[in-house]
PDB file of N, CA and C in Angstrom:
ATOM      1  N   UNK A   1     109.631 -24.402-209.313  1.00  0.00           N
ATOM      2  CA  UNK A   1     110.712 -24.055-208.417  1.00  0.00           C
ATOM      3  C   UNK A   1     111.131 -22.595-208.596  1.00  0.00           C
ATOM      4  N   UNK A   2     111.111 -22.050-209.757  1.00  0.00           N
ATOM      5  CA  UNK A   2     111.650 -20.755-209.956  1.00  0.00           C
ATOM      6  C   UNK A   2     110.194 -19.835-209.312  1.00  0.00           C
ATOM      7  N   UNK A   3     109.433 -20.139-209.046  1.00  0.00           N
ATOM      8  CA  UNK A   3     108.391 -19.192-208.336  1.00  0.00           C
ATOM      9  C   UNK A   3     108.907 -19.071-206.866  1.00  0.00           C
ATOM     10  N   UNK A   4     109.290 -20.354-206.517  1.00  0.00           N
ATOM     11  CA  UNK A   4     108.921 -20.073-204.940  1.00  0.00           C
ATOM     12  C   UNK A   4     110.946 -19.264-204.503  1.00  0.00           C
ATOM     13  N   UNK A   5     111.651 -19.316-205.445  1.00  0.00           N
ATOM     14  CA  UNK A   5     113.051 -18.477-205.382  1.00  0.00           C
ATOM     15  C   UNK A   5     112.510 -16.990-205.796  1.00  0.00           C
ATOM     16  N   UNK A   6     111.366 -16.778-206.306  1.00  0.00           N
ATOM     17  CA  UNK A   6     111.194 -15.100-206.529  1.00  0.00           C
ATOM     18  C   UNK A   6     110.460 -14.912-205.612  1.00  0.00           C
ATOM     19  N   UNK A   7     109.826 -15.509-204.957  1.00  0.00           N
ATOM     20  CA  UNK A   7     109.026 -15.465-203.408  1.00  0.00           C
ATOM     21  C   UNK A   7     110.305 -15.524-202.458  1.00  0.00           C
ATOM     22  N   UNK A   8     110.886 -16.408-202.379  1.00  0.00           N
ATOM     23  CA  UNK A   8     111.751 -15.866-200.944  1.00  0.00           C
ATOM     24  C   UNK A   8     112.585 -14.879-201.202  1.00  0.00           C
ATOM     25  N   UNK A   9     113.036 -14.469-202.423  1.00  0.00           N
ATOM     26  CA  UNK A   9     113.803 -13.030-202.986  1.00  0.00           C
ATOM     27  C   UNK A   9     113.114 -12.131-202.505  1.00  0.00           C
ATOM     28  N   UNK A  10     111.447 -12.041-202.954  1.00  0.00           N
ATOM     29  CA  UNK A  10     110.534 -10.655-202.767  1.00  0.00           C
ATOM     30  C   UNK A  10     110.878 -10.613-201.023  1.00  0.00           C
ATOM     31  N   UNK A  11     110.583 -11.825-200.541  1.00  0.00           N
ATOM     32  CA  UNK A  11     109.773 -11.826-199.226  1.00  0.00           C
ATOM     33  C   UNK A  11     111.637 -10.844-198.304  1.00  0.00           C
ATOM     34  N   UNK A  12     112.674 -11.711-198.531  1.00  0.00           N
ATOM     35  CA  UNK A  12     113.846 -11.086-198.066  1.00  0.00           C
ATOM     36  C   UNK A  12     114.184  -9.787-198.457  1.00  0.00           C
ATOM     37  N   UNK A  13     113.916  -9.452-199.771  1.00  0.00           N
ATOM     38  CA  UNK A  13     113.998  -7.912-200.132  1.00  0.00           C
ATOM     39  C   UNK A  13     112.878  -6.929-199.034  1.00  0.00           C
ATOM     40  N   UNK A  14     112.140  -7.522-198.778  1.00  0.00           N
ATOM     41  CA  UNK A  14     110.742  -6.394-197.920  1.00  0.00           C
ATOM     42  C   UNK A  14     110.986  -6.693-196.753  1.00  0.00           C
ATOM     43  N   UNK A  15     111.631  -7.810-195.736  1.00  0.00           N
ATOM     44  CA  UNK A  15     112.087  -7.870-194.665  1.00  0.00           C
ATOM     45  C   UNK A  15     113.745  -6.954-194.376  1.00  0.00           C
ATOM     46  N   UNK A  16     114.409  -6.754-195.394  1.00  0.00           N
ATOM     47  CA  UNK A  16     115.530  -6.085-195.353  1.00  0.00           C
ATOM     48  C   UNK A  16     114.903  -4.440-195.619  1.00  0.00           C
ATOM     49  N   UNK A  17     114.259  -4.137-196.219  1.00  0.00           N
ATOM     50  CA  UNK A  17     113.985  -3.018-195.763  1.00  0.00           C
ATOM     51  C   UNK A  17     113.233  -2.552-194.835  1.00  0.00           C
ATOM     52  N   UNK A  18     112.124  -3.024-194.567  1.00  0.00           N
ATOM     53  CA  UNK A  18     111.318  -2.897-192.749  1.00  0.00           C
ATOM     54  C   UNK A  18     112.518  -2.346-191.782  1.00  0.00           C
ATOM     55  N   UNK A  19     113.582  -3.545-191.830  1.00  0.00           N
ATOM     56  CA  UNK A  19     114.778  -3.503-190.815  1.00  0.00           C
ATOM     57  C   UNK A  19     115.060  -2.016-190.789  1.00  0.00           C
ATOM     58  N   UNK A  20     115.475  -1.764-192.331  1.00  0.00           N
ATOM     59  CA  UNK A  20     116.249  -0.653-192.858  1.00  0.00           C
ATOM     60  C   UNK A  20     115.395   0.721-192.321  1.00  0.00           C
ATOM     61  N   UNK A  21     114.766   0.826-192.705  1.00  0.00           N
ATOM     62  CA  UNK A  21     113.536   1.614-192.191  1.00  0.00           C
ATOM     63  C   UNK A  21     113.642   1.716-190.464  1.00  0.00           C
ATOM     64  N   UNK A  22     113.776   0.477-189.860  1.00  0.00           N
ATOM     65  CA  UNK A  22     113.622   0.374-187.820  1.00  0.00           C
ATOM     66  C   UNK A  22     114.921   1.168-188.128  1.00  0.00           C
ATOM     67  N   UNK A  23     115.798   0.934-188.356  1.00  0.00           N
ATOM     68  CA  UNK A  23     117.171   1.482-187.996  1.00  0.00           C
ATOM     69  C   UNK A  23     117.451   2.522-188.404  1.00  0.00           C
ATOM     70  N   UNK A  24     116.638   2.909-189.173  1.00  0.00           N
ATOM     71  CA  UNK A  24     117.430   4.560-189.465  1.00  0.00           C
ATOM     72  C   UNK A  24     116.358   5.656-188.335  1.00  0.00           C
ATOM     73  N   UNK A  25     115.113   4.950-187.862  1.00  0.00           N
ATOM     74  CA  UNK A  25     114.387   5.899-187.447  1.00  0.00           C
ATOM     75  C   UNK A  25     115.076   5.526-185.718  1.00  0.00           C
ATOM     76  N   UNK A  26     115.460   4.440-185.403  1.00  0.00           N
ATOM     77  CA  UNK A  26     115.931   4.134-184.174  1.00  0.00           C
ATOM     78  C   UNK A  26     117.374   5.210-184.072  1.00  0.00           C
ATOM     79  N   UNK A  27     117.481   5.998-184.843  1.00  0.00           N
ATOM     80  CA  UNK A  27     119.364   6.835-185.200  1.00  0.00           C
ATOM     81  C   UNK A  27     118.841   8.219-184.096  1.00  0.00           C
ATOM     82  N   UNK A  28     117.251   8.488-184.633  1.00  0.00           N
ATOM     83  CA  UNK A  28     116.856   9.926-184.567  1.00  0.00           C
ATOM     84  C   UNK A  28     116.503   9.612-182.496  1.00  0.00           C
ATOM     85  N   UNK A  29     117.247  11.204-181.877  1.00  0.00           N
ATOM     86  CA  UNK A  29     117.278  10.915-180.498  1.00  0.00           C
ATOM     87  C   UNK A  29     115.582  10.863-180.140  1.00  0.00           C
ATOM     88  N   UNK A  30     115.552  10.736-179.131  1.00  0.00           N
ATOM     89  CA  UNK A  30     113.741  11.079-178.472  1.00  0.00           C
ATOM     90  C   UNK A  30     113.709  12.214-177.947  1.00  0.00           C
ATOM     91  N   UNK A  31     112.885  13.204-178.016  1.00  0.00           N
ATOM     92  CA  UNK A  31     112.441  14.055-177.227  1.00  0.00           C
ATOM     93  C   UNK A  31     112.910  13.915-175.919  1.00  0.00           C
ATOM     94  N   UNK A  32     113.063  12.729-174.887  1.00  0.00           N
ATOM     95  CA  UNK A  32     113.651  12.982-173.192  1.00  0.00           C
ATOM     96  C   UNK A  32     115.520  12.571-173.459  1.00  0.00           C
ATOM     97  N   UNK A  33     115.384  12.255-174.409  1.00  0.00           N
ATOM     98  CA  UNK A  33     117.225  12.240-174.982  1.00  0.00           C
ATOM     99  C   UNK A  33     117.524  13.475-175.492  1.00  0.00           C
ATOM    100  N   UNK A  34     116.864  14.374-175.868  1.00  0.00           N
ATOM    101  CA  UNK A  34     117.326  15.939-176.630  1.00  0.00           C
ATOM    102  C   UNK A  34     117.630  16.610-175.593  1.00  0.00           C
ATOM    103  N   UNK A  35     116.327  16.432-174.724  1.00  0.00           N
ATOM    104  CA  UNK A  35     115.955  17.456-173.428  1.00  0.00           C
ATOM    105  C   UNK A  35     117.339  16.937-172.700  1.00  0.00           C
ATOM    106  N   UNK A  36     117.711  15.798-171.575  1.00  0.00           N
ATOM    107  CA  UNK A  36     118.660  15.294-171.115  1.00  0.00           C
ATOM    108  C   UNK A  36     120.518  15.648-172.066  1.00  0.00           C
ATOM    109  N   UNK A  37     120.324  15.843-173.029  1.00  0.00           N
ATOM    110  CA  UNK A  37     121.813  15.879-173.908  1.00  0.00           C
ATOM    111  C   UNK A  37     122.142  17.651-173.649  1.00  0.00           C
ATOM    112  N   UNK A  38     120.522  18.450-173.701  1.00  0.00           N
ATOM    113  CA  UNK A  38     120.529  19.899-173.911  1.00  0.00           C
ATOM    114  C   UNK A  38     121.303  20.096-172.585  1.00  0.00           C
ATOM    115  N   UNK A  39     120.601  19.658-171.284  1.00  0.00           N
ATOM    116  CA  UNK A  39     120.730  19.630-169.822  1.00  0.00           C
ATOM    117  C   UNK A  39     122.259  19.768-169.621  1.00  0.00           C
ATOM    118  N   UNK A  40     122.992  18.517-170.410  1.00  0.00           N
ATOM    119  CA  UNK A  40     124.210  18.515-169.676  1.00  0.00           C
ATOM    120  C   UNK A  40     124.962  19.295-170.560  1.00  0.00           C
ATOM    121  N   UNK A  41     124.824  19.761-171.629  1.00  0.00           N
ATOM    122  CA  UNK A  41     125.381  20.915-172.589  1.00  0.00           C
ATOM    123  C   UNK A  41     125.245  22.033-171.805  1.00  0.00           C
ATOM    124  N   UNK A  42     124.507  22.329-171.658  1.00  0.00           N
ATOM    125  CA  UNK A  42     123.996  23.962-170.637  1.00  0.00           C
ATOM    126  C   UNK A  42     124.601  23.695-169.693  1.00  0.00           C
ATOM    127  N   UNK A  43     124.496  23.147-168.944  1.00  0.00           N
ATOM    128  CA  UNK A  43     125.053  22.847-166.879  1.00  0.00           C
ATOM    129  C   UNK A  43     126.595  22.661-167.242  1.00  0.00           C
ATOM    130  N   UNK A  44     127.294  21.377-168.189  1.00  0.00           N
ATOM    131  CA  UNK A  44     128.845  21.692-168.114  1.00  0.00           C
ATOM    132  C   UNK A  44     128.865  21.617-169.462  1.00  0.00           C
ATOM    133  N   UNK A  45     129.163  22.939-170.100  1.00  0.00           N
ATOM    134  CA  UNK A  45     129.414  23.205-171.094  1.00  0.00           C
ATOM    135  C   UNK A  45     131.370  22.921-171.258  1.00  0.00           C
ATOM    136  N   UNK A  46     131.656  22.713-172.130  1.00  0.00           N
ATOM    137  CA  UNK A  46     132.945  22.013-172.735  1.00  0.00           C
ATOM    138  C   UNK A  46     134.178  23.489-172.347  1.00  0.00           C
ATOM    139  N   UNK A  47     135.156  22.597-171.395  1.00  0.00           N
ATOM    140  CA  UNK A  47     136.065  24.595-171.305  1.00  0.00           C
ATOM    141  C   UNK A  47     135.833  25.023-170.109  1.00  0.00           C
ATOM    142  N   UNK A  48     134.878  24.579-169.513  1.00  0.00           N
ATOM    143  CA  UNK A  48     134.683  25.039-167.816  1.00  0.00           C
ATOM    144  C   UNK A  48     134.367  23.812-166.654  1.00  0.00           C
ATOM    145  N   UNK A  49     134.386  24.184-165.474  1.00  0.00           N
ATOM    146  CA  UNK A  49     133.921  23.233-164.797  1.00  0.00           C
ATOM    147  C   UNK A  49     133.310  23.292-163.670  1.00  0.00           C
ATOM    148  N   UNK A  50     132.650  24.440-163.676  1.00  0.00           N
ATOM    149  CA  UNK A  50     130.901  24.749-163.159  1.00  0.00           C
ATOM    150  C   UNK A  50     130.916  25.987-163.739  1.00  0.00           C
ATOM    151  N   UNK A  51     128.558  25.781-164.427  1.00  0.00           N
ATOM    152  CA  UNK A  51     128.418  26.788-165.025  1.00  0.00           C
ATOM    153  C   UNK A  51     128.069  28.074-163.509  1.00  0.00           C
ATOM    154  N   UNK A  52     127.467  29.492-163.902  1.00  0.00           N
ATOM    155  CA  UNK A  52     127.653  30.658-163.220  1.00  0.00           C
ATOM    156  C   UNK A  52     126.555  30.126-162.323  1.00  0.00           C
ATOM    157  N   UNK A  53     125.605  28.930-162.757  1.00  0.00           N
ATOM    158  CA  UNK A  53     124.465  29.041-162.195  1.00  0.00           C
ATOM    159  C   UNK A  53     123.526  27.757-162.369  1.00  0.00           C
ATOM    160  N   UNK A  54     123.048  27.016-162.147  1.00  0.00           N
ATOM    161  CA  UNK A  54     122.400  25.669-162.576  1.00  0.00           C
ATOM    162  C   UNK A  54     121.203  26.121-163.871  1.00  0.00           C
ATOM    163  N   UNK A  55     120.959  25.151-164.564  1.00  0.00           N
ATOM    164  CA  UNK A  55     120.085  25.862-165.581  1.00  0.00           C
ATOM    165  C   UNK A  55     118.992  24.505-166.139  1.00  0.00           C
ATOM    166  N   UNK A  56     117.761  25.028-165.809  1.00  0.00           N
ATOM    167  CA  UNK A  56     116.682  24.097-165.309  1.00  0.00           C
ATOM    168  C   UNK A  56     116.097  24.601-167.309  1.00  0.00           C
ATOM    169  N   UNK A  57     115.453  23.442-167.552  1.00  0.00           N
ATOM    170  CA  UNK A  57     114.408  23.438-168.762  1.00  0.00           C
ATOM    171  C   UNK A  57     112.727  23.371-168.183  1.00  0.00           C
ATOM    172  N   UNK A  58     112.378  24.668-168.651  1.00  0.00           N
ATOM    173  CA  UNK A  58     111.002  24.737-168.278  1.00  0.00           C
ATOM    174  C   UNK A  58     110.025  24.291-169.297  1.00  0.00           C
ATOM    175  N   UNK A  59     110.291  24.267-170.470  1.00  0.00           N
ATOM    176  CA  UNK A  59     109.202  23.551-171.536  1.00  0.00           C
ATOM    177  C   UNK A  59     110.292  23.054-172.689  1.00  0.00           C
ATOM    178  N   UNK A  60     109.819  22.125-173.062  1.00  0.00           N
ATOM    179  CA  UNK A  60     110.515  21.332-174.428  1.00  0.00           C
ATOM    180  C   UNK A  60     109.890  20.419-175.078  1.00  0.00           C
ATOM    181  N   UNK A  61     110.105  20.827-176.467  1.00  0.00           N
ATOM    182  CA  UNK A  61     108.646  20.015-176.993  1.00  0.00           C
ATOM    183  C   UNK A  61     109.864  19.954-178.119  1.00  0.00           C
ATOM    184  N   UNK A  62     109.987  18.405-178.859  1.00  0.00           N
ATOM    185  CA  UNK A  62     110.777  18.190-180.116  1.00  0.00           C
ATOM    186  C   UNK A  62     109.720  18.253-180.911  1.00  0.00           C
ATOM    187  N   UNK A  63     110.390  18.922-182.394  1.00  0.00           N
ATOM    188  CA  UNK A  63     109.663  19.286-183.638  1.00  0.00           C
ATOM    189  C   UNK A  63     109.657  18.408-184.662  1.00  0.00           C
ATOM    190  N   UNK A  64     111.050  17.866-184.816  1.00  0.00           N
ATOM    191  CA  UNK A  64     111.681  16.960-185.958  1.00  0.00           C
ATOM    192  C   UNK A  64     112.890  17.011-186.142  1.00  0.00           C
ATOM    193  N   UNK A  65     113.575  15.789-186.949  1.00  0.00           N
ATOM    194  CA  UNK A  65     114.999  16.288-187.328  1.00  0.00           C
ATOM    195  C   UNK A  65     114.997  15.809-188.908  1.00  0.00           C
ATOM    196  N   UNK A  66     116.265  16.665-189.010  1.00  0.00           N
ATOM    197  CA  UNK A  66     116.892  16.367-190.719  1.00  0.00           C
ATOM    198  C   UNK A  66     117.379  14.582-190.231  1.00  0.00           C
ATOM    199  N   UNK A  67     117.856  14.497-191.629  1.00  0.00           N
ATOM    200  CA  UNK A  67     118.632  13.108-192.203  1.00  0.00           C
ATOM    201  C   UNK A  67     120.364  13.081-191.563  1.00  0.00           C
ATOM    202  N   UNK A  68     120.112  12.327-190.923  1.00  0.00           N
ATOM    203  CA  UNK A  68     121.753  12.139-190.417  1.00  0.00           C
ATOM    204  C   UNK A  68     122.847  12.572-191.282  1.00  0.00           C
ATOM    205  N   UNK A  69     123.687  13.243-190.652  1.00  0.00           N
ATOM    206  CA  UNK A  69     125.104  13.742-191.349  1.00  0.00           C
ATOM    207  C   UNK A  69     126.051  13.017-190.539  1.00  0.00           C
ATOM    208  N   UNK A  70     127.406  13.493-191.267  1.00  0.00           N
ATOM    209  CA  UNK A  70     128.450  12.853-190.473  1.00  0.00           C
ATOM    210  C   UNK A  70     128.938  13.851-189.149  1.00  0.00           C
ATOM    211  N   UNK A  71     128.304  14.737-189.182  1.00  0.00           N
ATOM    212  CA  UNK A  71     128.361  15.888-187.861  1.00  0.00           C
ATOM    213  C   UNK A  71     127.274  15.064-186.812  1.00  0.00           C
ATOM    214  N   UNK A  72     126.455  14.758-187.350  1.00  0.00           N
ATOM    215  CA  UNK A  72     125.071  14.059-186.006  1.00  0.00           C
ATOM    216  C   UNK A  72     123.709  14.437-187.010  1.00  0.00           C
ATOM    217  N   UNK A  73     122.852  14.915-186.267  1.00  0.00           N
ATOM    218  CA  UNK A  73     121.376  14.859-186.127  1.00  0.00           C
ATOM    219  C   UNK A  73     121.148  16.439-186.172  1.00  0.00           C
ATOM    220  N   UNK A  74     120.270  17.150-186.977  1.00  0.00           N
ATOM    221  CA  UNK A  74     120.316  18.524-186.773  1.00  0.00           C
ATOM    222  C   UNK A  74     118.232  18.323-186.190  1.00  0.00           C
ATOM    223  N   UNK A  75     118.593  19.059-185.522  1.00  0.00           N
ATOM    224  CA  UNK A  75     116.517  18.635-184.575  1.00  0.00           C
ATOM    225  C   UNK A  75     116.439  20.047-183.966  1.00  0.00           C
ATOM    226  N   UNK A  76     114.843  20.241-184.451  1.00  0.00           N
ATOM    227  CA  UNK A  76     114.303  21.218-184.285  1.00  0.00           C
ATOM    228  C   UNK A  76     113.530  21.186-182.898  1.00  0.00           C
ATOM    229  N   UNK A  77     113.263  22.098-182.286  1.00  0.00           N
ATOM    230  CA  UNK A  77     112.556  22.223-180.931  1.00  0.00           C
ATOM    231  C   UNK A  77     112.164  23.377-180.598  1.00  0.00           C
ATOM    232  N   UNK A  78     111.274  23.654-179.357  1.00  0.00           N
ATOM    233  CA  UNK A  78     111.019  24.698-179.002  1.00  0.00           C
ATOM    234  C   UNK A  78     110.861  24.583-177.440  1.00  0.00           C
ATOM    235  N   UNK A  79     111.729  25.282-176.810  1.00  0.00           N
ATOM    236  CA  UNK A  79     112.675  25.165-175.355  1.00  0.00           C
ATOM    237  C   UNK A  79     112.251  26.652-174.419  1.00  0.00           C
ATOM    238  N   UNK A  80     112.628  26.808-173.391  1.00  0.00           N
ATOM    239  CA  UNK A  80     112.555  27.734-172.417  1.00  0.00           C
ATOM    240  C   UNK A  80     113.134  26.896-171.237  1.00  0.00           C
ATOM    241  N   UNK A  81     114.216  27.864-170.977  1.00  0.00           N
ATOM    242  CA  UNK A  81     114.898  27.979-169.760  1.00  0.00           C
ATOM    243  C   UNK A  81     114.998  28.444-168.873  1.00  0.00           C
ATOM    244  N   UNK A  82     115.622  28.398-167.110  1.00  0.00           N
ATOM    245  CA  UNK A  82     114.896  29.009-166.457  1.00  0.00           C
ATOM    246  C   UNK A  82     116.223  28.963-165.392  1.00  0.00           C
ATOM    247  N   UNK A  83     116.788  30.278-165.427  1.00  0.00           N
ATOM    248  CA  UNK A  83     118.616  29.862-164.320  1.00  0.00           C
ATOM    249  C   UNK A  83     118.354  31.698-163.844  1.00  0.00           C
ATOM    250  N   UNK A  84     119.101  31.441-162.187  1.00  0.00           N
ATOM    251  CA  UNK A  84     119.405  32.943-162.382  1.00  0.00           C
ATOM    252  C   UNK A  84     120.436  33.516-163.239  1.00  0.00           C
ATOM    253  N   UNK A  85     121.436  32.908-164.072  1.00  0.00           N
ATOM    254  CA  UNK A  85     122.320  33.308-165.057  1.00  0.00           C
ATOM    255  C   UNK A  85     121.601  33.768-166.060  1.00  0.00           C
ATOM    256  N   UNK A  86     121.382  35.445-166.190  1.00  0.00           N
ATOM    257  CA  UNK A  86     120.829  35.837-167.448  1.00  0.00           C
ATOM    258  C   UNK A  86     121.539  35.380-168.282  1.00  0.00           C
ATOM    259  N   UNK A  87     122.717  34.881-168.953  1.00  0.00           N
ATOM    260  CA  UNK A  87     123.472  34.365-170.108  1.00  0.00           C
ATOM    261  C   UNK A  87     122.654  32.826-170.722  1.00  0.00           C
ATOM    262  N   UNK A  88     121.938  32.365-169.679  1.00  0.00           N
ATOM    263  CA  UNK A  88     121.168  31.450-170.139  1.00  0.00           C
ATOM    264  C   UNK A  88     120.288  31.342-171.093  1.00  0.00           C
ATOM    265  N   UNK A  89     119.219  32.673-170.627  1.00  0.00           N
ATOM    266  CA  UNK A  89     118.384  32.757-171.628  1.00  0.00           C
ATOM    267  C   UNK A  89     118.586  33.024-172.989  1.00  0.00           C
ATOM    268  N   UNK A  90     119.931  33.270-173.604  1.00  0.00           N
ATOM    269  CA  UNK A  90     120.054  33.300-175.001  1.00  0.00           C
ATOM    270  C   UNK A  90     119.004  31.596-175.423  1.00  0.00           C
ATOM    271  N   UNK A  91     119.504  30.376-174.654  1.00  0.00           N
ATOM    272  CA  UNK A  91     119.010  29.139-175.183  1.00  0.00           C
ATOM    273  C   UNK A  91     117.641  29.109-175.767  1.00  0.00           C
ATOM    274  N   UNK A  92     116.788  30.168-174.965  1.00  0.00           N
ATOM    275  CA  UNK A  92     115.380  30.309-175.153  1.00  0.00           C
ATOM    276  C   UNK A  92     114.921  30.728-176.936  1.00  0.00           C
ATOM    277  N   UNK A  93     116.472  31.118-177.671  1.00  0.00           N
ATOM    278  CA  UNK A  93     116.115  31.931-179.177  1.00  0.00           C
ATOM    279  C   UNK A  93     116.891  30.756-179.662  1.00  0.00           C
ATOM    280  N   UNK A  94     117.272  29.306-179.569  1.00  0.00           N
ATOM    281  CA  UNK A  94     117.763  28.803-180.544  1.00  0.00           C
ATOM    282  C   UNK A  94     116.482  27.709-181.069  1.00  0.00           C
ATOM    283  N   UNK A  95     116.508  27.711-182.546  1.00  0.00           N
ATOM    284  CA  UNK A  95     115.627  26.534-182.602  1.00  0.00           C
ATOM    285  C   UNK A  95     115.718  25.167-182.956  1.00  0.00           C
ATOM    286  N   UNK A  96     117.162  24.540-183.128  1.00  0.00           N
ATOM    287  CA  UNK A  96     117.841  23.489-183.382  1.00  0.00           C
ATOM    288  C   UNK A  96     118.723  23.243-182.880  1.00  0.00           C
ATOM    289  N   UNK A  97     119.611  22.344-182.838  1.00  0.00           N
ATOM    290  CA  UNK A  97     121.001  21.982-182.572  1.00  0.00           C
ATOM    291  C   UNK A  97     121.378  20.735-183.284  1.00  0.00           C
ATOM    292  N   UNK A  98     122.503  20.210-183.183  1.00  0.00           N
ATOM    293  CA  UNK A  98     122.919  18.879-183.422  1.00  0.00           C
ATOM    294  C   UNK A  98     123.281  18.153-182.640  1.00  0.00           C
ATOM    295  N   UNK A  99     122.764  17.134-182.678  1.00  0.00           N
ATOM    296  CA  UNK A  99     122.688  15.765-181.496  1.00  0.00           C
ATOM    297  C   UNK A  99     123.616  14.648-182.365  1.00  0.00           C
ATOM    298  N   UNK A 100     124.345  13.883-181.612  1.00  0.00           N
ATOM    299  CA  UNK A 100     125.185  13.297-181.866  1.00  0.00           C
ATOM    300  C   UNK A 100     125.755  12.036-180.618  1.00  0.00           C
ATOM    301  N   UNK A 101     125.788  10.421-180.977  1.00  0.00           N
ATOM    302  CA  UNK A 101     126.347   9.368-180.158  1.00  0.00           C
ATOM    303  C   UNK A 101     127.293   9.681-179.516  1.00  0.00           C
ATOM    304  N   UNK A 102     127.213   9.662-178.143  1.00  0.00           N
ATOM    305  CA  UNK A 102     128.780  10.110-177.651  1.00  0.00           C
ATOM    306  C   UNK A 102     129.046   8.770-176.895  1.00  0.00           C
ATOM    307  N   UNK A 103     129.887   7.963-176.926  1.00  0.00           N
ATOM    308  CA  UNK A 103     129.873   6.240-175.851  1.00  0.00           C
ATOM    309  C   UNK A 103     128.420   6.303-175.818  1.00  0.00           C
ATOM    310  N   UNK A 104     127.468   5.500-177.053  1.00  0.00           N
ATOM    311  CA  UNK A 104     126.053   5.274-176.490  1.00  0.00           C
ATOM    312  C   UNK A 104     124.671   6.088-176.111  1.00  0.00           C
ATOM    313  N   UNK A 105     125.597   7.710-175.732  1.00  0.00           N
ATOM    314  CA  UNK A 105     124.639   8.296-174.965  1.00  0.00           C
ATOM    315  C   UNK A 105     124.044   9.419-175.936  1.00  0.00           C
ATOM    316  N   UNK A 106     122.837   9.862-176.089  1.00  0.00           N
ATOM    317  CA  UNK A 106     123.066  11.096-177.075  1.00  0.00           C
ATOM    318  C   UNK A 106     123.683  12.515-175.954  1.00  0.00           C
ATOM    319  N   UNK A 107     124.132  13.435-177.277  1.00  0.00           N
ATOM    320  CA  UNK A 107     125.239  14.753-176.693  1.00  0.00           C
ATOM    321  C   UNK A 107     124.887  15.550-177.456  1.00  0.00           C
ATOM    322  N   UNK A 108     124.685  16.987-177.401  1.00  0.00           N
ATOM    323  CA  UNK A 108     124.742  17.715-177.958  1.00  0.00           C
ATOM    324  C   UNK A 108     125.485  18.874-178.592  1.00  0.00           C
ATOM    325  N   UNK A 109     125.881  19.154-179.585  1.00  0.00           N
ATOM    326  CA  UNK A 109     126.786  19.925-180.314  1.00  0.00           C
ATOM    327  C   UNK A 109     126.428  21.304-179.798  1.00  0.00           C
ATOM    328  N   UNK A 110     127.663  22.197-178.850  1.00  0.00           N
ATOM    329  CA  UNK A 110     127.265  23.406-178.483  1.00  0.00           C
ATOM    330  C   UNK A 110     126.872  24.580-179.836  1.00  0.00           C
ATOM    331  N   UNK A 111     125.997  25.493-179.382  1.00  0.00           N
ATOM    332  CA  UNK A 111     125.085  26.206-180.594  1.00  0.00           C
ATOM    333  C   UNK A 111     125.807  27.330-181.124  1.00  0.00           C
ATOM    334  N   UNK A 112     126.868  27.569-180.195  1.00  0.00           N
ATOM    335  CA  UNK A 112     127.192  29.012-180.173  1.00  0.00           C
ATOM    336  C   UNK A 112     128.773  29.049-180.838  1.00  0.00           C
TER     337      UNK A 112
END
């Protein structure tokens, strides 16, 4: 009897971490959640309520992110933008940001 209690111990210890493991990687946004969070950061940025100019993403490719903080998600990328608002293209020199749950949705922490 004491075998088959260190068998369902092992077996529940390695099913609780699998989980543990789905859920921390299910935290990190996706690549069309970075791109989409960047979108509405750029277009209505926090303080105004239309930007000078609409501001389109011409390439975006996610790199990786750090380990969750209590700020969000810090994720690396490499972006190009494309608005007649020259003030836009600063976005084109950042190479991270922080992403963060806002009601459900991912959001992004302005860079500047």
């Amino acid at each position: 009897m004491k075998s088959n209690s260190h068998s369902v111990i092992v077996t529940v210890a390695a099913a609780t971490l699998i989980l543990v493991g789905c859920a921390a990687s299910a935290e990190e946004p996706s690549e069309s959640q970075m791109k989409e969070a960047m979108l509405n950061e750029m277009n209505h940025p926090e303080g105004t309520t239309k930007p000078a100019a609409p501001v389109t993403i011409k390439f975006f490719k996610k790199q990786g992110c750090d380990a969750p903080t209590p700020r969000g998600i810090n994720c690396f990328f490499s972006i190009e933008v494309a608005s007649s608002n020259i003030g836009a293209s600063m976005y084109n020199n950042i190479p991270s940001a922080v992403f963060y749950k806002d009601g459900g949705k991912w959001a992004m922490r302005p860079p500047f």
